[in-house]
Protein backbone atom coordinates (compact mmCIF):
# COMPACT_ATOMS: atom_id res chain seq x y z
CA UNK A 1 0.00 0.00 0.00
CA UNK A 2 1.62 3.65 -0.67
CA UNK A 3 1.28 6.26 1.41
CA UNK A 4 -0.53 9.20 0.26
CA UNK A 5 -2.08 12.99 1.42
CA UNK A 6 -4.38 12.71 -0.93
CA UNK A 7 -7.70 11.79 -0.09
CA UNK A 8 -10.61 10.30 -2.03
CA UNK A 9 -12.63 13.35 -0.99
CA UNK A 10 -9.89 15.36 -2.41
CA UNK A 11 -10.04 13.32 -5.80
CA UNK A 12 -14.30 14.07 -5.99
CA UNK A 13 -13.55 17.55 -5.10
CA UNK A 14 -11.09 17.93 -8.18
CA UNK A 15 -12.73 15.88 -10.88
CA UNK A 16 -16.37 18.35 -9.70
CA UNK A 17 -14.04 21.22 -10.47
CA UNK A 18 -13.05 19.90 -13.13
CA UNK A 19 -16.49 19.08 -15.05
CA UNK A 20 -17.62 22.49 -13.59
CA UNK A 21 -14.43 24.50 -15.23
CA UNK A 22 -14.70 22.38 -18.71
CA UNK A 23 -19.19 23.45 -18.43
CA UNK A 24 -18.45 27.04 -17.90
CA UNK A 25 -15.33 27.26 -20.48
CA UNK A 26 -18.22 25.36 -23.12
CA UNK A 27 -20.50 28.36 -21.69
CA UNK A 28 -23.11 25.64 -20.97
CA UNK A 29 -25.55 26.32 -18.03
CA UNK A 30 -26.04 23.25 -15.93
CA UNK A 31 -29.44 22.75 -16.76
CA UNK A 32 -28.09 23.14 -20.95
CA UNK A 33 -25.52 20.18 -19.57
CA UNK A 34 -28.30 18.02 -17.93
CA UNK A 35 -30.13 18.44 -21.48
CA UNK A 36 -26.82 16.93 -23.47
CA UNK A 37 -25.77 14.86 -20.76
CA UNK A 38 -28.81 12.98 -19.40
CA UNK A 39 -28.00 13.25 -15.76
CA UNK A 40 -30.11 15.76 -14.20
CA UNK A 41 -29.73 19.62 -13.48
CA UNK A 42 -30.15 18.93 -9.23
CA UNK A 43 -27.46 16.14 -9.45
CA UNK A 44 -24.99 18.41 -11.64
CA UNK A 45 -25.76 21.14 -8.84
CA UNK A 46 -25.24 18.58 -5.82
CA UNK A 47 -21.86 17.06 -7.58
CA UNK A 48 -20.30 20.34 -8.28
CA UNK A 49 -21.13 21.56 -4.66
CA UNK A 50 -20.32 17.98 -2.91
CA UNK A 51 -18.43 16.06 -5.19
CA UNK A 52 -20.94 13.11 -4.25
CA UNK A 53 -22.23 11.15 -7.72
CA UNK A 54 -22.50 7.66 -9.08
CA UNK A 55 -19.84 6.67 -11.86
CA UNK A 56 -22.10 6.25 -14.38
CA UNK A 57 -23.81 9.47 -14.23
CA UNK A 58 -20.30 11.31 -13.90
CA UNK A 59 -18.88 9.33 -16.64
CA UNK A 60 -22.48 10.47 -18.50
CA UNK A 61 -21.31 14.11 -17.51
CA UNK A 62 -17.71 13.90 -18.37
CA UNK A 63 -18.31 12.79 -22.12
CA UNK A 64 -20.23 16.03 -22.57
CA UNK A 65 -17.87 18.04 -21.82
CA UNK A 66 -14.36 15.85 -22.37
CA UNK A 67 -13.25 13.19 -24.07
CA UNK A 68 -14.28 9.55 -22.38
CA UNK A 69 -10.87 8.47 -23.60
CA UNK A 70 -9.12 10.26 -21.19
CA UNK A 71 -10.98 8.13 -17.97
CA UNK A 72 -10.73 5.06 -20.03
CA UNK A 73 -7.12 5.48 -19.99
CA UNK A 74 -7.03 5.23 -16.05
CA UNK A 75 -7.83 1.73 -16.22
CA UNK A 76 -4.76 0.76 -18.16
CA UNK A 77 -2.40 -1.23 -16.40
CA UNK A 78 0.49 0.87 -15.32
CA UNK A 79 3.85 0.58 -18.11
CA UNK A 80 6.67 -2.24 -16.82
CA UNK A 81 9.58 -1.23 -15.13
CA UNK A 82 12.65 -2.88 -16.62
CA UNK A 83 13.94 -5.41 -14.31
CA UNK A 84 17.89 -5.54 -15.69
CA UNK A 85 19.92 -4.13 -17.36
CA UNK A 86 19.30 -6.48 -20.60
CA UNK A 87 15.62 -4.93 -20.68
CA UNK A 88 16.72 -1.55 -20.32
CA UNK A 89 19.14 -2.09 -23.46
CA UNK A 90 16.87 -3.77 -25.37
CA UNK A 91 14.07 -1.77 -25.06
CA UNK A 92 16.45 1.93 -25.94
């Protein structure tokens, strides 16, 4: 297990922020990004002020205003670290 200061609060807090900078930057009101999004104008109100939300309906919300891609991409497993010398060599 590593040792971190980050919190998962602190990760909610962010990726609200986030969606919220990316809505207003698109000039979209929330209740303009419940229309495109599907997830409704209270929730986008209570996630941007709380952070709370279920994946789905934040991945629902981060489509309309990102691309999905970029999630996806946190589910890749992590690149190998060469192990010897050999690998390191090989792989220049």
């Amino acid at each position: 297990m590593r040792i971190s200061l980050l919190t998962a609060s602190d990760v909610q807090h962010d990726l609200a922020k986030a969606v919220r900078r990316r809505r207003r930057e698109l000039k979209l009101s929330r209740h303009a990004l419940a229309e495109r999004s599907g997830v409704p104008a209270p929730t986008i109100k209570r996630f941007e002020s709380t952070g709370q939300i279920s994946l789905r309906q934040f991945l629902l919300l981060w489509q309309s205003v990102d691309q999905l891609e970029r999630v996806a991409a946190l589910a890749a497993p992590p690149p190998s670290t060469p192990q010897s010398i050999e690998e390191v060599l090989r792989d220049a």
